[in-house]
Protein backbone atom coordinates (compact mmCIF):
# COMPACT_ATOMS: atom_id res chain seq x y z
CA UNK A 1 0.00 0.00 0.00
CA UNK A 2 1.48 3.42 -1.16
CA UNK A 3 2.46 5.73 1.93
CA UNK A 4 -0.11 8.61 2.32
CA UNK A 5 0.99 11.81 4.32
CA UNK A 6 -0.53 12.74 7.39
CA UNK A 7 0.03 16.25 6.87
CA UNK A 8 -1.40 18.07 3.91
CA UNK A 9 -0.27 20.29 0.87
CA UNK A 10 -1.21 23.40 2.81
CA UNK A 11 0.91 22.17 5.98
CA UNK A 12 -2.16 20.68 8.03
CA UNK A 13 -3.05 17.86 9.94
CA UNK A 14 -5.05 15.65 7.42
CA UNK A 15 -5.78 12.87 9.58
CA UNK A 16 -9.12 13.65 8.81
CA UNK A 17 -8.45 12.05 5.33
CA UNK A 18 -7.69 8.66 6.67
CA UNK A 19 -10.70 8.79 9.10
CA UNK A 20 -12.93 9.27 6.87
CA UNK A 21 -12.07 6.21 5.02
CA UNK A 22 -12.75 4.51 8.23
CA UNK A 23 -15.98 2.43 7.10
CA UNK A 24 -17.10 2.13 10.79
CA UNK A 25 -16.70 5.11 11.83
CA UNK A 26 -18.81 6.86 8.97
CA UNK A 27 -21.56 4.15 9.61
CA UNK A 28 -21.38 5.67 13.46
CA UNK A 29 -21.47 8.77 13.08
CA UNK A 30 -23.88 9.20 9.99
CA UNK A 31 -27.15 9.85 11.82
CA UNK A 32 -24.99 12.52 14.27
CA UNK A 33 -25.24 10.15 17.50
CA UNK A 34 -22.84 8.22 18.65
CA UNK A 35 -24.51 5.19 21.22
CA UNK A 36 -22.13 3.09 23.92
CA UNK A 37 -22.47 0.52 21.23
CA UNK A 38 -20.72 2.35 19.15
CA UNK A 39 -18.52 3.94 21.40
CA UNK A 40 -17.59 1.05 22.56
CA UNK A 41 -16.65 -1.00 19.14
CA UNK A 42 -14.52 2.11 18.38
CA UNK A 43 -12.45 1.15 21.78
CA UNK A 44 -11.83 -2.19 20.43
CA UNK A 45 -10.79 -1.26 17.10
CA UNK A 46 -8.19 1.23 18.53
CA UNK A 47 -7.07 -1.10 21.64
CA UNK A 48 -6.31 -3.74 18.71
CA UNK A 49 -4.89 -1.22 16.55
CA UNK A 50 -2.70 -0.20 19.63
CA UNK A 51 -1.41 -3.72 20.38
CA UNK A 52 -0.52 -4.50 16.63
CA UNK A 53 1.60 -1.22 16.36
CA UNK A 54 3.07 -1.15 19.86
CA UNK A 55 4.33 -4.81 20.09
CA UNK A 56 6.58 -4.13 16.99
CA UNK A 57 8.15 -0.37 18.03
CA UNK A 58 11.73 0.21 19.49
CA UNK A 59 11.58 2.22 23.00
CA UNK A 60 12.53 5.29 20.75
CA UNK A 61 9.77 4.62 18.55
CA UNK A 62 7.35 4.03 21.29
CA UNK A 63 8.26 7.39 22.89
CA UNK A 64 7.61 9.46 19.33
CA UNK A 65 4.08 7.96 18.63
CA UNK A 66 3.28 8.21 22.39
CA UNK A 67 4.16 11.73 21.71
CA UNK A 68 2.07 11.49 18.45
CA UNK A 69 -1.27 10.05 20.29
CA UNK A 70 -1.02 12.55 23.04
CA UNK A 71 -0.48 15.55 20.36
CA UNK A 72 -3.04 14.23 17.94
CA UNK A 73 -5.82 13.59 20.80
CA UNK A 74 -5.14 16.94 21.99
CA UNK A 75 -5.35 18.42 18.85
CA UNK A 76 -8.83 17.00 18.05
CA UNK A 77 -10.35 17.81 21.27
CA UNK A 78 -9.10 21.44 20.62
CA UNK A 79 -10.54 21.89 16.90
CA UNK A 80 -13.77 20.22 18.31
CA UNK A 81 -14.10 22.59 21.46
CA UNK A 82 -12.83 25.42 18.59
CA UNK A 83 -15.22 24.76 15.97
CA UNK A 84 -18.24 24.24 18.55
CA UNK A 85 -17.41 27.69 19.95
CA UNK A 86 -17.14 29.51 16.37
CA UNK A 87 -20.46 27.69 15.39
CA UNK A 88 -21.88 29.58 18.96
CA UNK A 89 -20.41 33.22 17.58
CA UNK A 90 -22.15 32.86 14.60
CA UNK A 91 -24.89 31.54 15.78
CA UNK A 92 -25.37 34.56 17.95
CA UNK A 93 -24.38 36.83 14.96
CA UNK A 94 -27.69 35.72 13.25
């Protein structure tokens, strides 16, 4: 399989673009709720996805993608709380 970027042409994160290609994940979060169910499956899949990657990293590998996970789950919960709170501005601009 041919190596796509996680960063884009304009210098972003584009995680996104592998997310989205996520079959399960779509399916979840296509009717805008997201149940324990559901939740819950998406645990699994990254626990396993986790263990696969982990298992198979040198101690200086581990230590970059922990830095990675932390950086990249930090990021999302900052565009979320971001994007929620420009949606509220314009929201009260109307």
């Amino acid at each position: 399989m041919a190596r796509t970027s996680w960063i884009d042409a304009d210098n972003h994160p584009d995680i996104d673009a592998h997310v989205s290609q996520l079959e399960h994940f779509t399916r979840s979060i296509a009717d805008g709720l997201v149940d324990t169910e559901e939740l819950a499956k998406q645990e699994q899949n990254l626990l396993a996805a986790m263990r696969a990657v982990e298992k198979d990293l040198s101690d200086d590998q581990h230590g970059k993608v922990t830095k990675l996970l932390a950086e990249l789950a930090a990021y999302s919960v900052m565009e979320l709380l971001h994007t929620m709170a420009q949606a509220k501005v314009e929201r009260a601009i109307k």
